[in-house]
PDB file of N, CA and C in Angstrom:
ATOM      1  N   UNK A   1     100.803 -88.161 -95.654  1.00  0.00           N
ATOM      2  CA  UNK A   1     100.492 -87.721 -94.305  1.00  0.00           C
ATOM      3  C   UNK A   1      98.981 -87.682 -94.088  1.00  0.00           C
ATOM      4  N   UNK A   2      98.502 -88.480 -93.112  1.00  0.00           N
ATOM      5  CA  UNK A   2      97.001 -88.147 -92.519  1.00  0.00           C
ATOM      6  C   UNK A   2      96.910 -87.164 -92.171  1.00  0.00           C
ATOM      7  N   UNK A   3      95.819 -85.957 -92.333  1.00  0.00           N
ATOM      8  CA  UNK A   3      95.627 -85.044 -91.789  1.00  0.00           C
ATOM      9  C   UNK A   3      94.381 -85.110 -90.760  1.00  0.00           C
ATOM     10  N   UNK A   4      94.793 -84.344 -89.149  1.00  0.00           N
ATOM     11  CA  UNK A   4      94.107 -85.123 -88.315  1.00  0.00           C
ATOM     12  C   UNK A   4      92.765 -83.999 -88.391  1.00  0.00           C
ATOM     13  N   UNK A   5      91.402 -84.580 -88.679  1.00  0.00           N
ATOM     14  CA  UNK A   5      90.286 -83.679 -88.990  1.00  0.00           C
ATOM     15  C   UNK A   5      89.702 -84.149 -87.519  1.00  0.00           C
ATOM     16  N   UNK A   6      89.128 -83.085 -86.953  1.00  0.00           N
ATOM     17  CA  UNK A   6      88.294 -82.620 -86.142  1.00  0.00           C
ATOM     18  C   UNK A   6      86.716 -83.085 -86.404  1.00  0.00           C
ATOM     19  N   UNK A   7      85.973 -83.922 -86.360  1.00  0.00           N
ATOM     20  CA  UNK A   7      84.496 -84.073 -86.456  1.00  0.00           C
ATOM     21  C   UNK A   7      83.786 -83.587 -85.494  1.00  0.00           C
ATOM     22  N   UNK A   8      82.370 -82.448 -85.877  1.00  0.00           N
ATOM     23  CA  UNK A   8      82.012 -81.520 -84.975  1.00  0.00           C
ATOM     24  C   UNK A   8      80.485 -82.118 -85.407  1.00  0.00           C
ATOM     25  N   UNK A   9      80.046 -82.000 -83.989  1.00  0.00           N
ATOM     26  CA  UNK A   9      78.566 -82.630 -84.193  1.00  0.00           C
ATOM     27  C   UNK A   9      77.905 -81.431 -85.658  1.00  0.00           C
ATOM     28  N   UNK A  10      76.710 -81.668 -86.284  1.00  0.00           N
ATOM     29  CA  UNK A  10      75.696 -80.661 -87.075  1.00  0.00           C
ATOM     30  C   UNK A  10      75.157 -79.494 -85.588  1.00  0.00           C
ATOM     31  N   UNK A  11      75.122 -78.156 -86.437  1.00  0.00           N
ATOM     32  CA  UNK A  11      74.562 -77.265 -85.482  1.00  0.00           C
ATOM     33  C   UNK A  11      73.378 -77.289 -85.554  1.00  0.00           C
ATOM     34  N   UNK A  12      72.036 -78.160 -85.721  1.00  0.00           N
ATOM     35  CA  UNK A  12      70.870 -78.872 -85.620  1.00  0.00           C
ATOM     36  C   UNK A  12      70.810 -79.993 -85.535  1.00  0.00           C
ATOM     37  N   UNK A  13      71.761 -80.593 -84.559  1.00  0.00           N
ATOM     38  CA  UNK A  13      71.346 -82.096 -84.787  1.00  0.00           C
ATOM     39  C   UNK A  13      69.964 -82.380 -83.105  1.00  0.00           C
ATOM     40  N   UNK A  14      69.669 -82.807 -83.423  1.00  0.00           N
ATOM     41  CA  UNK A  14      68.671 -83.144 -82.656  1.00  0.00           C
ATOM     42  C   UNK A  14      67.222 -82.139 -82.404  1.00  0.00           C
ATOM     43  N   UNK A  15      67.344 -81.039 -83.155  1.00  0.00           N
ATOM     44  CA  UNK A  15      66.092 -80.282 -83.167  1.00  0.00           C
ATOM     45  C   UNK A  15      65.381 -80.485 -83.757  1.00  0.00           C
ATOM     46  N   UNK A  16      64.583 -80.146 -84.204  1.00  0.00           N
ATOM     47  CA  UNK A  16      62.901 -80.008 -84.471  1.00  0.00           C
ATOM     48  C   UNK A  16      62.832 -78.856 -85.683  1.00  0.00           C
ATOM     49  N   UNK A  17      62.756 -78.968 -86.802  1.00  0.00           N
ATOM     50  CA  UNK A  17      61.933 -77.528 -87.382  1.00  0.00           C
ATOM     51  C   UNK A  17      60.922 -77.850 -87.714  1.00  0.00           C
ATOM     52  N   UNK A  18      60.180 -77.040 -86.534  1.00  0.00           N
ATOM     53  CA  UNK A  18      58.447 -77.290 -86.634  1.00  0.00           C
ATOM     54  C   UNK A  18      57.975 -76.618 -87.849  1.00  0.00           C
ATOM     55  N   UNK A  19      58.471 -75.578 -88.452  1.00  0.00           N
ATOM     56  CA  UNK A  19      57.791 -74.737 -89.804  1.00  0.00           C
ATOM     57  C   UNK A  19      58.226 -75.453 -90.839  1.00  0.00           C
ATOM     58  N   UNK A  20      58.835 -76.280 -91.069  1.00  0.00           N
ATOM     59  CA  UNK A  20      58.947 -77.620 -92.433  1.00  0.00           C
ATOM     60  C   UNK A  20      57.651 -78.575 -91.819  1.00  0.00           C
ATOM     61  N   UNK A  21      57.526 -79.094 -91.187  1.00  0.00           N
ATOM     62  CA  UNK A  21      56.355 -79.983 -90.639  1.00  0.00           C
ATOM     63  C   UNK A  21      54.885 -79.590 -90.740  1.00  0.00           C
ATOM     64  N   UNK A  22      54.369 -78.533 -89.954  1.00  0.00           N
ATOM     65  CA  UNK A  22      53.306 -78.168 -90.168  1.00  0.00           C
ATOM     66  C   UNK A  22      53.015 -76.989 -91.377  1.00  0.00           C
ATOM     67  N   UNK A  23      51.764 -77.508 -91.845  1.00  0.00           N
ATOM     68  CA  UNK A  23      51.005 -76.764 -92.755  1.00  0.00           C
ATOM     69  C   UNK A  23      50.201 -76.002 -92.388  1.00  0.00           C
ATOM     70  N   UNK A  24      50.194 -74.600 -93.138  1.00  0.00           N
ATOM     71  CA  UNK A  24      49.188 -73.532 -92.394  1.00  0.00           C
ATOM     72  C   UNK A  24      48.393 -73.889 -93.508  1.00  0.00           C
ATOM     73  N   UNK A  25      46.962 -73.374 -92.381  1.00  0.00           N
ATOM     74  CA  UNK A  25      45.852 -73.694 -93.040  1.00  0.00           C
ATOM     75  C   UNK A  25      45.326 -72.488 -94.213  1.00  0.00           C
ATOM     76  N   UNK A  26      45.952 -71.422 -93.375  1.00  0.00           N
ATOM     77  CA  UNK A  26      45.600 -70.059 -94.084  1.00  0.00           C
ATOM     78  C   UNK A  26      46.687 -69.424 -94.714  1.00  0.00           C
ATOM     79  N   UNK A  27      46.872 -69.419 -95.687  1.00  0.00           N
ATOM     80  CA  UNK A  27      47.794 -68.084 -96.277  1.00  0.00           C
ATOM     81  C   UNK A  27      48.124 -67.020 -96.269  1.00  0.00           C
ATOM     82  N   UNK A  28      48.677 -66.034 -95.363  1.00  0.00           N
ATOM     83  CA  UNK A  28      48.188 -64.712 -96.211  1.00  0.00           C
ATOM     84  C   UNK A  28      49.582 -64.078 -96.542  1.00  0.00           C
ATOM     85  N   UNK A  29      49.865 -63.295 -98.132  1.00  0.00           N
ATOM     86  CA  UNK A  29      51.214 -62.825 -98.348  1.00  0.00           C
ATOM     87  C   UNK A  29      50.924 -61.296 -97.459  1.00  0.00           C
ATOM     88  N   UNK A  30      52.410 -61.149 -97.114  1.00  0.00           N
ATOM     89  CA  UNK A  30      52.117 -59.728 -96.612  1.00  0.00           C
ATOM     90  C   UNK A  30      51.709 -58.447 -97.462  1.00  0.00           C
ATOM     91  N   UNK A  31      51.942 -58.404 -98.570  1.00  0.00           N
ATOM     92  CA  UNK A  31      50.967 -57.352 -99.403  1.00  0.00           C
ATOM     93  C   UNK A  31      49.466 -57.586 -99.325  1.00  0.00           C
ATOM     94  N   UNK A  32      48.999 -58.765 -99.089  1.00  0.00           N
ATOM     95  CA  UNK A  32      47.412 -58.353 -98.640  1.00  0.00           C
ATOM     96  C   UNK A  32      47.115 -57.960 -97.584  1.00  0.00           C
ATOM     97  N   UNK A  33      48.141 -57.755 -96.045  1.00  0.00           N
ATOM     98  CA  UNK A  33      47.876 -57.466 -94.656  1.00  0.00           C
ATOM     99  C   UNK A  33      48.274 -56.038 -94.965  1.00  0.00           C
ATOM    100  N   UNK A  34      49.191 -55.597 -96.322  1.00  0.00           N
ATOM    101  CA  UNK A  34      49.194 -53.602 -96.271  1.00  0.00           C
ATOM    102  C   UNK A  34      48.130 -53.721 -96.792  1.00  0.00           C
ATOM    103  N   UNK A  35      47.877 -54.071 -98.091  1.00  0.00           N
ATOM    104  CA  UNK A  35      46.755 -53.719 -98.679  1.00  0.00           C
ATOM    105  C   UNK A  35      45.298 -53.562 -97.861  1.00  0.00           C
ATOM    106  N   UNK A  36      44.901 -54.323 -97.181  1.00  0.00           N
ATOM    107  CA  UNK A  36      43.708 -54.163 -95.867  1.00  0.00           C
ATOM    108  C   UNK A  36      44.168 -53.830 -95.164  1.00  0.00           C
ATOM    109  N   UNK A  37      44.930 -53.556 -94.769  1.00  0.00           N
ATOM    110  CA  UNK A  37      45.760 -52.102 -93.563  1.00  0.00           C
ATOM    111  C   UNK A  37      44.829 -50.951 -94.218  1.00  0.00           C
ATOM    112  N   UNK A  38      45.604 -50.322 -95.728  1.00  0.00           N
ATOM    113  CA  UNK A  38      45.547 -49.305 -96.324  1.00  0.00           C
ATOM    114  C   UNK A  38      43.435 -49.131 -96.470  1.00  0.00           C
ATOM    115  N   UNK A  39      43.431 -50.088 -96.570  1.00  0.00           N
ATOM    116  CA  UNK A  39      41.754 -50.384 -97.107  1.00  0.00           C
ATOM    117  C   UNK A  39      40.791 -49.711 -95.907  1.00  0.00           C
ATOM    118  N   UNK A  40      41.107 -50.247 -94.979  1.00  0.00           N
ATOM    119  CA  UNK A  40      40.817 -50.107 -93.535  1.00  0.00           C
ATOM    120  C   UNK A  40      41.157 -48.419 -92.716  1.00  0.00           C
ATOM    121  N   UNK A  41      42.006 -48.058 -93.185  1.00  0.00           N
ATOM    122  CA  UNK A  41      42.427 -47.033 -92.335  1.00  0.00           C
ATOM    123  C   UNK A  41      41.354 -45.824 -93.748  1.00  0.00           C
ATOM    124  N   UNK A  42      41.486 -46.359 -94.952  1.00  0.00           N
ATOM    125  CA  UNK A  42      40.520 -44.799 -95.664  1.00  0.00           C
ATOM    126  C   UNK A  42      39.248 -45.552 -95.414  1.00  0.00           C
ATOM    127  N   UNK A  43      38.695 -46.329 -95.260  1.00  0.00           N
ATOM    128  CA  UNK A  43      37.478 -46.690 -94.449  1.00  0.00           C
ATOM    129  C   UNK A  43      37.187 -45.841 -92.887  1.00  0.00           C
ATOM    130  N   UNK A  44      37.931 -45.970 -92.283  1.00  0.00           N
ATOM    131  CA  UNK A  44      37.586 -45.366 -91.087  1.00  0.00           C
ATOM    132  C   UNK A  44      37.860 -43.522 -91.044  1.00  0.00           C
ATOM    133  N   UNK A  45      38.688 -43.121 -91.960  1.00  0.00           N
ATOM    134  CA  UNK A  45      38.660 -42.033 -91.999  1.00  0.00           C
ATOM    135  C   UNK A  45      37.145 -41.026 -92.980  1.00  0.00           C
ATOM    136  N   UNK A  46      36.963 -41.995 -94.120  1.00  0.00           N
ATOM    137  CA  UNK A  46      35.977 -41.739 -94.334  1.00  0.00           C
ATOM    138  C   UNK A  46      34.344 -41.779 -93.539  1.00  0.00           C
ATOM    139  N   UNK A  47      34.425 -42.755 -92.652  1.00  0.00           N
ATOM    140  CA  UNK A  47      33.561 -42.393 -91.247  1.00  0.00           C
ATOM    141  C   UNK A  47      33.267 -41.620 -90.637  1.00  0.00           C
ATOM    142  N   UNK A  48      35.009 -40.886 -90.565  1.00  0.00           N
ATOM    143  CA  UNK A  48      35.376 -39.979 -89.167  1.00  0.00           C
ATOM    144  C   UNK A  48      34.492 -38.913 -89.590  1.00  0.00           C
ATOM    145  N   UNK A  49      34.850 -38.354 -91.271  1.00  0.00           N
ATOM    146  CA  UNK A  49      34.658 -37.226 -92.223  1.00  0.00           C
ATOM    147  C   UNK A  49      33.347 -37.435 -92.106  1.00  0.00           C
ATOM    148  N   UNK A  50      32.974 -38.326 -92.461  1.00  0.00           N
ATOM    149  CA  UNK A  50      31.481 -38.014 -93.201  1.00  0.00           C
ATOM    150  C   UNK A  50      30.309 -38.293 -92.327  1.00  0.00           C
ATOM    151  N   UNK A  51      30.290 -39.099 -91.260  1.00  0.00           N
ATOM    152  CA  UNK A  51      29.391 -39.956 -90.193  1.00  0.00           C
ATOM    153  C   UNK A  51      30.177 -38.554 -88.608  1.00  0.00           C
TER     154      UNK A  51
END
């Protein structure tokens, strides 16, 4: 018996993934955006305190 299969287009067919294509120029992991978060905020508190 043939079994009658259904062919369904791909759920990306015709798009674009622009983030496989382009290369960032800059890196940054998100532990260095807390880490200079954290850097930044006892920087300015030490300002507040002492200046």
């Amino acid at each position: 018996m043939k079994k009658n299969k259904i062919n369904m287009p791909m759920s990306t067919a015709g798009l674009i993934r622009y983030f496989d294509e382009s290369e960032e120029r800059i890196k940054i992991k998100p532990e260095h955006v807390i880490i200079f978060s954290i850097i930044l905020l006892v920087v300015e508190l030490f300002l507040k305190f002492m200046g």
